[in-house]
C-alpha atoms as a PDB file:
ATOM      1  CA  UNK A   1     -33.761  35.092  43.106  1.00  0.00           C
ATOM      2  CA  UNK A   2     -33.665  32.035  45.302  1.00  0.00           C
ATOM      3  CA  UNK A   3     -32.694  30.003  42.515  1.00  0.00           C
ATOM      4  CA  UNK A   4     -29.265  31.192  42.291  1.00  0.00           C
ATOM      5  CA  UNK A   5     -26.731  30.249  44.484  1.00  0.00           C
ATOM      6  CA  UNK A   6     -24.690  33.282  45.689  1.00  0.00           C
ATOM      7  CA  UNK A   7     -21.123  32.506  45.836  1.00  0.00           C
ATOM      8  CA  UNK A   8     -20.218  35.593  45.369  1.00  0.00           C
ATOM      9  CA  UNK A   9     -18.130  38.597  47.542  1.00  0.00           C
ATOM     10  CA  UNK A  10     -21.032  40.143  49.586  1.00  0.00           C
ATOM     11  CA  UNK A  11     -20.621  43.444  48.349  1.00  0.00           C
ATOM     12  CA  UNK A  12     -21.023  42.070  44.965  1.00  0.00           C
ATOM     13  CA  UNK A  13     -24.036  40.671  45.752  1.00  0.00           C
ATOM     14  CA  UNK A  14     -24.926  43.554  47.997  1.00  0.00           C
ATOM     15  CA  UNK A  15     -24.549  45.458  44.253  1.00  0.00           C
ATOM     16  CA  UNK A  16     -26.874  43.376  42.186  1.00  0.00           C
ATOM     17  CA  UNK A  17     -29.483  43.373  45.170  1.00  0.00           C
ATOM     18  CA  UNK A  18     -29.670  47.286  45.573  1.00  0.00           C
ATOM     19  CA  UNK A  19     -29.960  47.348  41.745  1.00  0.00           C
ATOM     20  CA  UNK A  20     -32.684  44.406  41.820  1.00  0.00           C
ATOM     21  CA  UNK A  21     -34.511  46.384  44.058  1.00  0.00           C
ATOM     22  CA  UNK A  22     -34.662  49.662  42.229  1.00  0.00           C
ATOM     23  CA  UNK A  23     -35.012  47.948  38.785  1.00  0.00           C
ATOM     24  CA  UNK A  24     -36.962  45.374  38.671  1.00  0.00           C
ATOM     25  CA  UNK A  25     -40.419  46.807  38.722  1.00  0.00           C
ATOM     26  CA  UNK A  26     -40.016  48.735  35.436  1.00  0.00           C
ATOM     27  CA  UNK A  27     -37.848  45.728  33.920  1.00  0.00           C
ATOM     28  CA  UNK A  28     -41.056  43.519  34.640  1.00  0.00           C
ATOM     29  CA  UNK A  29     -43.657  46.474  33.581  1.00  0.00           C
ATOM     30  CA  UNK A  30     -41.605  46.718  30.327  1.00  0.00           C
ATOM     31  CA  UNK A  31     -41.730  43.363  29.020  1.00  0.00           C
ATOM     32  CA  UNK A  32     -45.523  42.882  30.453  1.00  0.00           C
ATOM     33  CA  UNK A  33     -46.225  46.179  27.990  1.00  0.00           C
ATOM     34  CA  UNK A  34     -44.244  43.726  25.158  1.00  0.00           C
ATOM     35  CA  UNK A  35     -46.287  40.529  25.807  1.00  0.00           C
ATOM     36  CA  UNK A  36     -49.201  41.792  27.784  1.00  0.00           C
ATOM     37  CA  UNK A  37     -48.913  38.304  30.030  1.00  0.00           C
ATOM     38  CA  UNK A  38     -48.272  38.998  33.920  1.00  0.00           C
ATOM     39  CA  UNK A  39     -46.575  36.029  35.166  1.00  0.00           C
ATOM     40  CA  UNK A  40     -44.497  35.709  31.475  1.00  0.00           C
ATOM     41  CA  UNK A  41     -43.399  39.023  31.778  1.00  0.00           C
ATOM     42  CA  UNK A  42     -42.120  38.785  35.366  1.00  0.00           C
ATOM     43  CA  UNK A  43     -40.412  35.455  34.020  1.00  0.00           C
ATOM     44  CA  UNK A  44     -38.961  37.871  31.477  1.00  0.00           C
ATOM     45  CA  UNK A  45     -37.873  39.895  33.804  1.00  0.00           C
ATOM     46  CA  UNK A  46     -35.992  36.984  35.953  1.00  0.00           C
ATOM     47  CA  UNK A  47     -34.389  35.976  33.497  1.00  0.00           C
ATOM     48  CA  UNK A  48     -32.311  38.680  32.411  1.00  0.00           C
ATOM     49  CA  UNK A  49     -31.683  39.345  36.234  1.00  0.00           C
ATOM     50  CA  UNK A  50     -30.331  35.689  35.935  1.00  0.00           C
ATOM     51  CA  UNK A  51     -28.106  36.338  33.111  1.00  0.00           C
ATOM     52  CA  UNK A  52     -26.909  39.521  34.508  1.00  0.00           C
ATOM     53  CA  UNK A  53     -25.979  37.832  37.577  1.00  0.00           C
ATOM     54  CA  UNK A  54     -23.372  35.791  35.986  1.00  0.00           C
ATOM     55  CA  UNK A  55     -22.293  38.502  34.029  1.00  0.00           C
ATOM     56  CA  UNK A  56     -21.989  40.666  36.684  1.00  0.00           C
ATOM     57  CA  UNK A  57     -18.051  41.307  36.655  1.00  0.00           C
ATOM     58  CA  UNK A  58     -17.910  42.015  33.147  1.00  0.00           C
ATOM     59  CA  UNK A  59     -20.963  44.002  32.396  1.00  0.00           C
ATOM     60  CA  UNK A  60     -19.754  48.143  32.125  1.00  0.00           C
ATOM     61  CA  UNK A  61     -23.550  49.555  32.527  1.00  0.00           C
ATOM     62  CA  UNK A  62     -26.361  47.372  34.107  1.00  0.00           C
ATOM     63  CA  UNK A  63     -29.031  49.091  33.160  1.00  0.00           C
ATOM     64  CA  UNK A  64     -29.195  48.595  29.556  1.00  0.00           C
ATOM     65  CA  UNK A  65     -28.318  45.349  29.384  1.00  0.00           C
ATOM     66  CA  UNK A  66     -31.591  44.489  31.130  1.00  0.00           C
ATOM     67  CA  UNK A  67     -33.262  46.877  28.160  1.00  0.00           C
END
């Protein structure tokens, strides 16, 4: 996530961590089952952390958005 530039109220950003943390492993295990390709599955997996990101305020349920 050092890409993105967090300009964002920290507990917004303390929000999308926490849920980066917990999710991200079975976000990047699902798409490696879909494409079977380590590092293109955890570039899967960035980018719909990336588009959540800037998303963030408007997205209801995180979860399956990522899905």
């Amino acid at each position: 996530m050092a890409a993105l530039r967090l300009t964002s109220p920290p507990e917004v950003v303390a929000q999308f961590h926490d849920l980066y943390a917990r999710e991200y492993p079975k976000i990047a295990g699902y798409c490696f089952v879909l494409v079977r390709d380590r590092d293109l599955a955890h570039d899967m997996a960035q980018e719909a952390f990336t588009r959540l990101f800037t998303r963030w305020r408007t997205v209801r349920e995180p979860r399956p958005f990522l899905f």
